[in-house]
N, C-alpha and C. Protein backbone atom coordinates (compact mmCIF):
# COMPACT_ATOMS: atom_id res chain seq x y z
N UNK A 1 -24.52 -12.24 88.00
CA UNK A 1 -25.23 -11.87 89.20
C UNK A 1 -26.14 -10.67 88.95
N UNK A 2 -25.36 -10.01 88.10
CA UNK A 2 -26.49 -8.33 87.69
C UNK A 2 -27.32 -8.87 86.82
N UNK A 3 -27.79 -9.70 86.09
CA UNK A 3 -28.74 -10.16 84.89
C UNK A 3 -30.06 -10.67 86.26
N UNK A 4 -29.21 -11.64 86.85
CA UNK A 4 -30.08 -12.36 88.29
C UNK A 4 -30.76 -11.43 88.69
N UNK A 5 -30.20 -10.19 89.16
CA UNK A 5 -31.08 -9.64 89.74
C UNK A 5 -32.22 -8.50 88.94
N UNK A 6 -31.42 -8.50 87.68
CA UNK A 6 -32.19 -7.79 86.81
C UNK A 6 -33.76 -8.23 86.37
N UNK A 7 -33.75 -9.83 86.23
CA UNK A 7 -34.79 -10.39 85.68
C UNK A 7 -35.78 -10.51 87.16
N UNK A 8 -35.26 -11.14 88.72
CA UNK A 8 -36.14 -10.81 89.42
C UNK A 8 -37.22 -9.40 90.03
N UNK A 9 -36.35 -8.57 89.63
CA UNK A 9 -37.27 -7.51 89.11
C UNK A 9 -38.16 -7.13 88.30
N UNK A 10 -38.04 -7.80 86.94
CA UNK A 10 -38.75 -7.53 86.05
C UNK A 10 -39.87 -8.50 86.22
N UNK A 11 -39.99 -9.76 86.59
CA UNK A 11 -40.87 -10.99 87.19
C UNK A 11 -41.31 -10.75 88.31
N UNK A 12 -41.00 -9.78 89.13
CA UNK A 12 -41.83 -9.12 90.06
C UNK A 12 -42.92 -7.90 89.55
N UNK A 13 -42.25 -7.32 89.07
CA UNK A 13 -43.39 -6.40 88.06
C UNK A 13 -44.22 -6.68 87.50
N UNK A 14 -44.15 -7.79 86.25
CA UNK A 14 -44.73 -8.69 85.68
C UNK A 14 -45.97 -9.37 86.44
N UNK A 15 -45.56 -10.00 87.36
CA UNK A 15 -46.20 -9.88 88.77
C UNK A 15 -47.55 -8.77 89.20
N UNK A 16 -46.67 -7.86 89.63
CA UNK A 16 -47.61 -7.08 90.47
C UNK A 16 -48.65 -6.59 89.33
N UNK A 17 -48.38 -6.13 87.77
CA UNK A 17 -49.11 -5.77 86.73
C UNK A 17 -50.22 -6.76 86.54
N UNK A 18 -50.22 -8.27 86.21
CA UNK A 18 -51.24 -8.81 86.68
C UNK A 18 -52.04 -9.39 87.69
N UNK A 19 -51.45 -8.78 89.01
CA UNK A 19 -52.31 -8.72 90.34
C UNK A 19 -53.18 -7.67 89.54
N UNK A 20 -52.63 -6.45 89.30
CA UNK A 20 -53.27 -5.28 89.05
C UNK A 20 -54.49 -5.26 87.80
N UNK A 21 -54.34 -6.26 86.70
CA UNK A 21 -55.05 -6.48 86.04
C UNK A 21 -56.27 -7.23 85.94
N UNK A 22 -56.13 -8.09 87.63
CA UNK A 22 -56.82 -9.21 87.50
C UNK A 22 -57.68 -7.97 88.56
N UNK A 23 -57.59 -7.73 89.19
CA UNK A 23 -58.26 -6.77 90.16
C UNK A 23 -59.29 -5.69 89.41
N UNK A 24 -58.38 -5.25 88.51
CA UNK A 24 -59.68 -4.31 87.45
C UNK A 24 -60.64 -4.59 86.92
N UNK A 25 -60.62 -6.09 86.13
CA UNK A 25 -61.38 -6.75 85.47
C UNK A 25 -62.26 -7.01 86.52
N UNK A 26 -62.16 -8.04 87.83
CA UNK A 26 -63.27 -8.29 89.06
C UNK A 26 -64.11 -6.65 89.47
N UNK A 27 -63.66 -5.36 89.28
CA UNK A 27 -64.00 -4.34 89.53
C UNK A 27 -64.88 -3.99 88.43
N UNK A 28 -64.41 -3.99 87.67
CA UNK A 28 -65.20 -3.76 86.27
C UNK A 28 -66.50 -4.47 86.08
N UNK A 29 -65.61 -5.84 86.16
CA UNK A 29 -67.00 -6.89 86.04
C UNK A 29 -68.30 -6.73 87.39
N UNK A 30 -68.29 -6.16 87.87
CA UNK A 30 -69.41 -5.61 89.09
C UNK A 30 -68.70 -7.33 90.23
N UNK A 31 -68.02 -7.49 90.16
CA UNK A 31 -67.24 -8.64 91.12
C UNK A 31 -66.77 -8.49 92.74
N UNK A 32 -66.24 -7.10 92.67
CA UNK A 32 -65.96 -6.81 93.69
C UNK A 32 -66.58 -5.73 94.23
N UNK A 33 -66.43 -4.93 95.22
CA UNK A 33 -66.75 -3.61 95.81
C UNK A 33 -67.90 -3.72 97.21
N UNK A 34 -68.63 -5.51 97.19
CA UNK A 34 -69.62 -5.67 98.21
C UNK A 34 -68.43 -6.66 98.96
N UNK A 35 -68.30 -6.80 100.19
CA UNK A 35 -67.27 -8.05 100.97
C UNK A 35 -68.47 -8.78 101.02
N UNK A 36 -69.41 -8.76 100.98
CA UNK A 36 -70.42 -9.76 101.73
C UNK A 36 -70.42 -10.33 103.21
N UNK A 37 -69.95 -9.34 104.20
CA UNK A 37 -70.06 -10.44 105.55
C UNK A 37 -71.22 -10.41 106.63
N UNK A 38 -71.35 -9.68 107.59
CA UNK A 38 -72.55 -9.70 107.92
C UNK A 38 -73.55 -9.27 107.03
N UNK A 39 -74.40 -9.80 106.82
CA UNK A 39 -75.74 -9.93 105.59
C UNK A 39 -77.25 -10.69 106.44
N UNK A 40 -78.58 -9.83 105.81
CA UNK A 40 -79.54 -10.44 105.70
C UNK A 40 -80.62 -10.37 105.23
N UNK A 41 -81.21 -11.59 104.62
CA UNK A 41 -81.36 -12.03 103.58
C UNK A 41 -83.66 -10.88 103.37
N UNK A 42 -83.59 -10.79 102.77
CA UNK A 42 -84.95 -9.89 101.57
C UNK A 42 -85.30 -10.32 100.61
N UNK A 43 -86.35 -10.34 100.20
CA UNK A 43 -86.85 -10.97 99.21
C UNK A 43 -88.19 -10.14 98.53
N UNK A 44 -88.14 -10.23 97.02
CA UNK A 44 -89.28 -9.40 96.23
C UNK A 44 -89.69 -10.01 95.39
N UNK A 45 -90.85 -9.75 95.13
CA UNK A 45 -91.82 -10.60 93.80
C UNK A 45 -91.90 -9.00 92.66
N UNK A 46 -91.18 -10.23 91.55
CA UNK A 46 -91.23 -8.29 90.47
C UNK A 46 -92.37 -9.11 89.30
N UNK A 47 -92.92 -8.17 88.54
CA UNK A 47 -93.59 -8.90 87.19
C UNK A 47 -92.47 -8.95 86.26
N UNK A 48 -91.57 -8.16 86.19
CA UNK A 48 -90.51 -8.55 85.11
C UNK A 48 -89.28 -8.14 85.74
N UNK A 49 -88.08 -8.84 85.46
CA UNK A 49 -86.52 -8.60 86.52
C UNK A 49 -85.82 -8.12 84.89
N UNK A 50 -85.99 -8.81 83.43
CA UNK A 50 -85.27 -8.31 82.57
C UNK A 50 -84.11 -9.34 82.56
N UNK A 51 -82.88 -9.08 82.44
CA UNK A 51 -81.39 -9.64 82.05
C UNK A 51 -81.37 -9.30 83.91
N UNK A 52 -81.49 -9.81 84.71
CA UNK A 52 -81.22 -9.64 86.06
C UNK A 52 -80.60 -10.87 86.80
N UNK A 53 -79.52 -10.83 87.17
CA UNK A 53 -78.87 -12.42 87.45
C UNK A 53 -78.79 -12.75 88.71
N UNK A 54 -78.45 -13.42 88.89
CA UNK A 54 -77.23 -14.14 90.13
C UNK A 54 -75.87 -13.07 90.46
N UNK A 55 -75.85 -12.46 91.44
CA UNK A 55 -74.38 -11.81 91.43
C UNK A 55 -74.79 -10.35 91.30
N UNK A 56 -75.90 -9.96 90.99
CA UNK A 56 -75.64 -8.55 90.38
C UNK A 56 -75.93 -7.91 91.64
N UNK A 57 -75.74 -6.70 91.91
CA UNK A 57 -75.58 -5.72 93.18
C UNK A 57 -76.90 -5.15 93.15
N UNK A 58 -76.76 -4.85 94.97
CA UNK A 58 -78.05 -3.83 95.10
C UNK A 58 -77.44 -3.01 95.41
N UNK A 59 -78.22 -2.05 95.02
CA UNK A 59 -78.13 -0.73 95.51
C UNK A 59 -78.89 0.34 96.52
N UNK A 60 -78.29 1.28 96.84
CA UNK A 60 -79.35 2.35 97.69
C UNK A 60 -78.41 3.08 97.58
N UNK A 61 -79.13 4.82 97.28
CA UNK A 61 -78.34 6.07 96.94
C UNK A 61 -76.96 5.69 95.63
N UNK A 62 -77.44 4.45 95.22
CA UNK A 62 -75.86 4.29 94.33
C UNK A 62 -74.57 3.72 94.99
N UNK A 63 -75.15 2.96 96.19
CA UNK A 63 -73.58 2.88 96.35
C UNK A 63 -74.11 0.91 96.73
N UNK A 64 -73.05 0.07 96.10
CA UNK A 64 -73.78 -1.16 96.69
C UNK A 64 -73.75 -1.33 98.14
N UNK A 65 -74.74 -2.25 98.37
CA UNK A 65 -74.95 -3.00 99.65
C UNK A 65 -75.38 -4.10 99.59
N UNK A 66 -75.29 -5.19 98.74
CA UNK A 66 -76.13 -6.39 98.68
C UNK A 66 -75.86 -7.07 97.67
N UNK A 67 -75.96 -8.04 97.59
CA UNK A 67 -75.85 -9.22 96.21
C UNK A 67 -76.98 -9.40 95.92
N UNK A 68 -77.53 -10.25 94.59
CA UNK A 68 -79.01 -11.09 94.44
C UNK A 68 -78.45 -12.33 94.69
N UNK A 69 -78.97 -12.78 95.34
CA UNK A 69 -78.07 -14.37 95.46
C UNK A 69 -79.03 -15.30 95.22
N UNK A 70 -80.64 -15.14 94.68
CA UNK A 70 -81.13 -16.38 94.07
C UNK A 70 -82.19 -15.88 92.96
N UNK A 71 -82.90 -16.43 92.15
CA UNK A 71 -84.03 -15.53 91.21
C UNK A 71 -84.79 -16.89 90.93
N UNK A 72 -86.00 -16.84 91.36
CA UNK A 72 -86.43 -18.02 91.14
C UNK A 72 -88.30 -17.70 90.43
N UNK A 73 -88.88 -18.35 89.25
CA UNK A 73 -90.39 -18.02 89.20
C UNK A 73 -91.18 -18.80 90.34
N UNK A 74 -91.87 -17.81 90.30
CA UNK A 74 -93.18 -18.19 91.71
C UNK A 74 -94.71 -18.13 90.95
N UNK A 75 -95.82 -18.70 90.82
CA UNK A 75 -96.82 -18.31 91.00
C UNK A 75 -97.52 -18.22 91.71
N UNK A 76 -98.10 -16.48 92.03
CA UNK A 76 -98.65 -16.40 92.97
C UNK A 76 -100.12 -15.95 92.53
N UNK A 77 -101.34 -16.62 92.90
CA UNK A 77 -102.65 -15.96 92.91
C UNK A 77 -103.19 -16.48 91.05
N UNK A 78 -101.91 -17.49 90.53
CA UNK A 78 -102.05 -16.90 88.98
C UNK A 78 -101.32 -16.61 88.44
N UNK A 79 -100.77 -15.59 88.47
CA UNK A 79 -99.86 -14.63 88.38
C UNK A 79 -98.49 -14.97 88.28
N UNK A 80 -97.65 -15.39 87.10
CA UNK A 80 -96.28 -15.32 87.47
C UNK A 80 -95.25 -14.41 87.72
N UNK A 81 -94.84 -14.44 88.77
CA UNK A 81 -93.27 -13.39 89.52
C UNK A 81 -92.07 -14.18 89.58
N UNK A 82 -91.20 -13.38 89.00
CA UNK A 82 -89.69 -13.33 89.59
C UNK A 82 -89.75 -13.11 91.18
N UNK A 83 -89.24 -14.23 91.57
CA UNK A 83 -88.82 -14.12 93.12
C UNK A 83 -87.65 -13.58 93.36
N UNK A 84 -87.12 -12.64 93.78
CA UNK A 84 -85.62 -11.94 93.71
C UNK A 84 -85.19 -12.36 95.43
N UNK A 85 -84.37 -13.06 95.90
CA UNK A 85 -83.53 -13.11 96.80
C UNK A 85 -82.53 -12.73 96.96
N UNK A 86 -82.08 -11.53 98.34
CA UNK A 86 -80.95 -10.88 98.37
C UNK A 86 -80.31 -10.50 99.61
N UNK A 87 -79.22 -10.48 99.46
CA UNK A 87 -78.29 -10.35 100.53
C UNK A 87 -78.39 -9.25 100.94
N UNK A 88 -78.41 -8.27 102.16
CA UNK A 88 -78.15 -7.05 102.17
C UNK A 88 -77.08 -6.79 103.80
N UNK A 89 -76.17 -6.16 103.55
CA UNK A 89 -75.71 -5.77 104.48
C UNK A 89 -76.45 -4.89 105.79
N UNK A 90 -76.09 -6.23 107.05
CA UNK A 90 -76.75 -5.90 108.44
C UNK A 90 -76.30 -4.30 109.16
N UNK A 91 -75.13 -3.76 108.39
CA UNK A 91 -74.83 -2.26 108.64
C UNK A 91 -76.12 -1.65 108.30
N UNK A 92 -77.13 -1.82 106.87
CA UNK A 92 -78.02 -1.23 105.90
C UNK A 92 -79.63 -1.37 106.51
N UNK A 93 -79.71 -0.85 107.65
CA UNK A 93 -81.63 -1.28 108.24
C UNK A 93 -82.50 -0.28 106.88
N UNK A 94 -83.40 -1.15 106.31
CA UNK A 94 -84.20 -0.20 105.08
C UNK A 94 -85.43 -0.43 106.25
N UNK A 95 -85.87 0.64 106.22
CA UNK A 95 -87.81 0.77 106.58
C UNK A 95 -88.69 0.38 106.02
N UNK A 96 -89.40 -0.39 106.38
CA UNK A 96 -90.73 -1.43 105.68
C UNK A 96 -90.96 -0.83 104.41
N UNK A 97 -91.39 0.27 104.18
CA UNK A 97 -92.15 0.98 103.05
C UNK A 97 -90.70 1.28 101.70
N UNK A 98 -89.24 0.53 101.62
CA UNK A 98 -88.51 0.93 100.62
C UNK A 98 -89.03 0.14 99.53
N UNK A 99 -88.90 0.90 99.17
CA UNK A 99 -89.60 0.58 97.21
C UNK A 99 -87.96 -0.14 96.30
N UNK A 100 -88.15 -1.25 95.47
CA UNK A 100 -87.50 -1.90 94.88
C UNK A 100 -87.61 -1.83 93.37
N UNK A 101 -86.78 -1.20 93.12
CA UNK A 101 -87.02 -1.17 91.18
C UNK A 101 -85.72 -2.19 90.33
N UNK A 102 -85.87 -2.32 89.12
CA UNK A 102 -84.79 -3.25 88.81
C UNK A 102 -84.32 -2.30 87.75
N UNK A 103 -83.23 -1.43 87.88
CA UNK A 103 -82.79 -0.41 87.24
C UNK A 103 -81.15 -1.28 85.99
N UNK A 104 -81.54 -0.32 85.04
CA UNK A 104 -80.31 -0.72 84.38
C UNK A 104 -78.71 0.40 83.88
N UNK A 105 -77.85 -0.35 84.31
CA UNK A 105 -76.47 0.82 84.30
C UNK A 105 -76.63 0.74 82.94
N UNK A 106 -76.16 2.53 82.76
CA UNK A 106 -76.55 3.15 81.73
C UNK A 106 -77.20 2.53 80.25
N UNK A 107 -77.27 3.00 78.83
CA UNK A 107 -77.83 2.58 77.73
C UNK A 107 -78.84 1.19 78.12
N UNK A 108 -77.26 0.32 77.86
CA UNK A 108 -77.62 -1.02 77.14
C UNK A 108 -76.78 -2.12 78.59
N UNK A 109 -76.61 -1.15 79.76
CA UNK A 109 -75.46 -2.14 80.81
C UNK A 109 -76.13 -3.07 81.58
N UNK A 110 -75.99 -3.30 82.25
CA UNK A 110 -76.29 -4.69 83.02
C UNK A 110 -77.31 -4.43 84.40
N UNK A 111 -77.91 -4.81 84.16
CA UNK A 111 -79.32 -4.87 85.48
C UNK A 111 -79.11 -4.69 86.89
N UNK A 112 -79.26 -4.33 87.66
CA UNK A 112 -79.29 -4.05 89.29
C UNK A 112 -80.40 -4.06 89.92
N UNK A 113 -80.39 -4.32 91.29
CA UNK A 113 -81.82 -4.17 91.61
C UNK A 113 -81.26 -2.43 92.41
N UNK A 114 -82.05 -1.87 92.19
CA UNK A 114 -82.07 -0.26 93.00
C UNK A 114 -83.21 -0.09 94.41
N UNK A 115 -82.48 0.15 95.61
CA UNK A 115 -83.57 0.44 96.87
C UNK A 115 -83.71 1.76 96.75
N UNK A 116 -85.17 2.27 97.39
CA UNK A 116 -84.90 3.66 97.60
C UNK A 116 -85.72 3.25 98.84
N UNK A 117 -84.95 4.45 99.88
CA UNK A 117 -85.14 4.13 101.22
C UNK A 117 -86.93 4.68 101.63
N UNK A 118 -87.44 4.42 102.69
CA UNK A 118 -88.63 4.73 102.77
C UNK A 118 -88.66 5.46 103.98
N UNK A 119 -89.80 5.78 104.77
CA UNK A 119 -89.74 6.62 105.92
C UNK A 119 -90.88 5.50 107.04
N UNK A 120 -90.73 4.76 106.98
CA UNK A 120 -91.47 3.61 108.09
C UNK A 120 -90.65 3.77 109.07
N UNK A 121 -90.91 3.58 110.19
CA UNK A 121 -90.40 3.48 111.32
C UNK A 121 -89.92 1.98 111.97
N UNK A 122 -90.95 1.18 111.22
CA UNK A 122 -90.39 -0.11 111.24
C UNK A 122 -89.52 -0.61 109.96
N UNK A 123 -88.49 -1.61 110.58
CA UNK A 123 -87.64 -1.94 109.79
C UNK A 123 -87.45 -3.49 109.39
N UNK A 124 -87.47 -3.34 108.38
CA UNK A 124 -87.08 -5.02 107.39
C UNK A 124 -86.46 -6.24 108.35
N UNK A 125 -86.80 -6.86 108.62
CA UNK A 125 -85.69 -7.77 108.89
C UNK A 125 -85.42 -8.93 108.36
N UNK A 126 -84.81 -9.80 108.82
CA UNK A 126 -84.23 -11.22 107.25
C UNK A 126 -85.78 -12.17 107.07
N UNK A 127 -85.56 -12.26 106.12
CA UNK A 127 -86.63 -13.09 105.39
C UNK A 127 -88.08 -12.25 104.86
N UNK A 128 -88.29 -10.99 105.04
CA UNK A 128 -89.15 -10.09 104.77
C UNK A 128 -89.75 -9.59 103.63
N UNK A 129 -90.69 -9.35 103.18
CA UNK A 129 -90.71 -9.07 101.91
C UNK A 129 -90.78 -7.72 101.14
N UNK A 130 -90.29 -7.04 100.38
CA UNK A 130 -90.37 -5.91 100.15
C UNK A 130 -91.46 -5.95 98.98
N UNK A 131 -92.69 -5.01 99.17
CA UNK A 131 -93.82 -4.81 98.78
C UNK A 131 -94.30 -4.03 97.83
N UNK A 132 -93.51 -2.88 97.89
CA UNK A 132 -93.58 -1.81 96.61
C UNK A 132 -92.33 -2.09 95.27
N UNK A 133 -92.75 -2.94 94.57
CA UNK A 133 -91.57 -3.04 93.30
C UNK A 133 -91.79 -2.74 92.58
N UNK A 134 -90.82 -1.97 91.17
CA UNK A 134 -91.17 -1.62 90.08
C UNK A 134 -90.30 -2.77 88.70
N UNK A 135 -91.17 -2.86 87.59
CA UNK A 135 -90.56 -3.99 87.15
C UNK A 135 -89.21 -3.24 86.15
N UNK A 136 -88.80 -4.19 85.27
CA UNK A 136 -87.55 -3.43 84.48
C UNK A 136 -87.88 -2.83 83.24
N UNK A 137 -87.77 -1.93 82.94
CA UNK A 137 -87.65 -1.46 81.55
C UNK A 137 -86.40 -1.59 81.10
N UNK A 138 -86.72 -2.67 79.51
CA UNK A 138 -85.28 -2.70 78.35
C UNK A 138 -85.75 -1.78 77.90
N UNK A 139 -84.82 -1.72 77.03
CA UNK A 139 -83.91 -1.04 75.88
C UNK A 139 -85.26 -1.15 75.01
N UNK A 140 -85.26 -2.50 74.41
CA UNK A 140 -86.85 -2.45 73.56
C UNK A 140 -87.97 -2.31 73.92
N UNK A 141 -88.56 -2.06 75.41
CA UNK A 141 -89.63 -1.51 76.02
C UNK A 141 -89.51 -0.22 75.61
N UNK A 142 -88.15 0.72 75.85
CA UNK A 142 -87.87 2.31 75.50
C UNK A 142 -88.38 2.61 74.24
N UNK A 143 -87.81 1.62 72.96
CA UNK A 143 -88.13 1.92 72.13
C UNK A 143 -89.59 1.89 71.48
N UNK A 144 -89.96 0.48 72.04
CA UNK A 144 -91.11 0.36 71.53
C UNK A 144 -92.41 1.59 72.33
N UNK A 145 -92.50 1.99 73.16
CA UNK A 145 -92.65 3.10 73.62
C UNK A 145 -92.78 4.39 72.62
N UNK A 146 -91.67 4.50 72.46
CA UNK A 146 -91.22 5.87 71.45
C UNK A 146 -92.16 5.61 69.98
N UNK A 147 -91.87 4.26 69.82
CA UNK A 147 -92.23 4.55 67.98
C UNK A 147 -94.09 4.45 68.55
N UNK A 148 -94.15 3.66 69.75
CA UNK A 148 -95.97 3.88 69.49
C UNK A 148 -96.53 5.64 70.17
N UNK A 149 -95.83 6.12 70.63
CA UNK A 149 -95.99 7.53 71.11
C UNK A 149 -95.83 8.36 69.84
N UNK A 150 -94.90 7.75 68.59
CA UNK A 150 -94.86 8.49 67.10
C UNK A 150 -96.35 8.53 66.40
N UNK A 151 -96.48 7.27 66.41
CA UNK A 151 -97.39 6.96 65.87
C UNK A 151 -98.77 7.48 66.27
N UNK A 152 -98.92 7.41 67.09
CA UNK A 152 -100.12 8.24 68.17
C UNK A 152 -100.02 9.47 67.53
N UNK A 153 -99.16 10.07 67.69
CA UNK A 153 -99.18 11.56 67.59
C UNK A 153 -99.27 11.86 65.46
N UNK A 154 -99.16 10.76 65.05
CA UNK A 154 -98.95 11.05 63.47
C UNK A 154 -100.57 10.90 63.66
N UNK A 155 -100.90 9.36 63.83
CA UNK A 155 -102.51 9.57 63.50
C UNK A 155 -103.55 10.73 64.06
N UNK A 156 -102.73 11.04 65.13
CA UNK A 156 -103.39 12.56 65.73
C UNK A 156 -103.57 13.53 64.68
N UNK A 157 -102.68 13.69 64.14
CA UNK A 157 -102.02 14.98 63.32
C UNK A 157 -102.77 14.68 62.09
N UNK A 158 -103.32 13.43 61.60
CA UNK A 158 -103.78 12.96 60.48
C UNK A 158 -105.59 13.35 60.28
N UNK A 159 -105.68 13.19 61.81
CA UNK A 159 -107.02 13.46 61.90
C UNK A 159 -107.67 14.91 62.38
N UNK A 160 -106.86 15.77 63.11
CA UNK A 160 -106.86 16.80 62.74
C UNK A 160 -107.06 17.78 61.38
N UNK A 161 -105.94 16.98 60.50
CA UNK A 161 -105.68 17.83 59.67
C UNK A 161 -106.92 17.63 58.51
N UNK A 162 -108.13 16.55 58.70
CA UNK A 162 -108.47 16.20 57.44
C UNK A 162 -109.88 17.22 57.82
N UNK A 163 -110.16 17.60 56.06
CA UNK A 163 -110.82 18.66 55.76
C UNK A 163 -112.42 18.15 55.97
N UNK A 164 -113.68 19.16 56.54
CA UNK A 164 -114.63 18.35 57.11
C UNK A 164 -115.91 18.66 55.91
C-alpha cells in the first residue's frame, strides 16, 4: 500500500514537470503570451519582411499585441510587396500615422513586426492600411554594409594619401 502510494506521487510529479516543460518551450518558442481574442485585423505593404512568418508577434513598446496571421506578395504599381496581415488586439487603438518596421530579436533571432505608436487623432480600424513601413534589415544587409563602409573609407585613405 506504501509503494502505491509512493509511485502515485512520483507520476504526479512526473506529470506536473512536463506540463511545466511543455509550457516553456510554447513560451520560448514565441507560442504563447498573445490569447488572441478580441482582435482586428491591419494590414502593410513592406519592400522586404526578411525570415518573417506566419505566427510571429507584433509588437508596440515591446510588449506583444498581435499575431501576423497571413504574408502574401502583391504587386502594386510594378512594384513587388510583402502584404503583411495582422491581428491586433481591439484593447490596442494605434493612430493612423503608426509607423511599422519589421525588427529582429536580438543578433541572429527571429523577425517581428514592431509598431511605434503615432500621434493622429484618428484611429486604425479593421481592414486599414498602415502607411509608413520600414523594411527588414538581416544580419547580411549589417554586414554587407560594414565591409562596403570599410572599403569606402580605405579607398578614401588611398587617395588622400597619394603623393601629387
Amino acid at each position: 500500500m506504501q509503494q502505491k502510494k509512493i509511485d502515485v506521487w512520483v507520476g504526479l510529479f512526473v506529470l506536473l514537470g512536463a506540463a511545466a516543460l511543455v509550457a516553456l518551450v510554447l513560451r520560448v518558442g514565441g507560442k504563447g503570451g498573445f490569447s488572441g481574442g478580441d482582435t482586428y485585423e491591419l494590414r502593410a505593404n513592406v519592400a522586404e519582411i526578411g525570415s518573417l512568418k506566419v505566427r510571429s508577434p507584433v509588437k508596440l513598446a515591446g510588449v506583444t499585441v498581435g499575431r501576423v496571421e497571413k504574408v502574401v506578395l502583391n504587386n502594386i504599381d510594378g512594384v513587388y510587396k510583402a502584404e503583411v496581415t495582422m491581428s491586433v488586439a481591439k484593447t490596442v487603438q494605434l493612430p493612423r500615422d503608426t509607423r511599422l518596421a519589421v525588427d529582429t530579436s536580438g543578433l541572429i533571432g527571429e523577425q517581428y513586426v514592431h509598431l511605434t505608436q503615432g500621434f493622429d487623432s484618428e484611429m486604425l480600424a479593421t481592414g486599414d492600411v498602415i502607411v509608413d513601413t520600414q523594411e527588414a534589415m538581416g544580419l547580411e544587409d549589417l554586414v554587407r554594409t560594414f565591409i562596403s563602409n570599410k572599403t569606402d573609407e580605405a579607398a578614401a585613405s588611398a587617395n588622400t594619401n597619394t603623393p601629387e
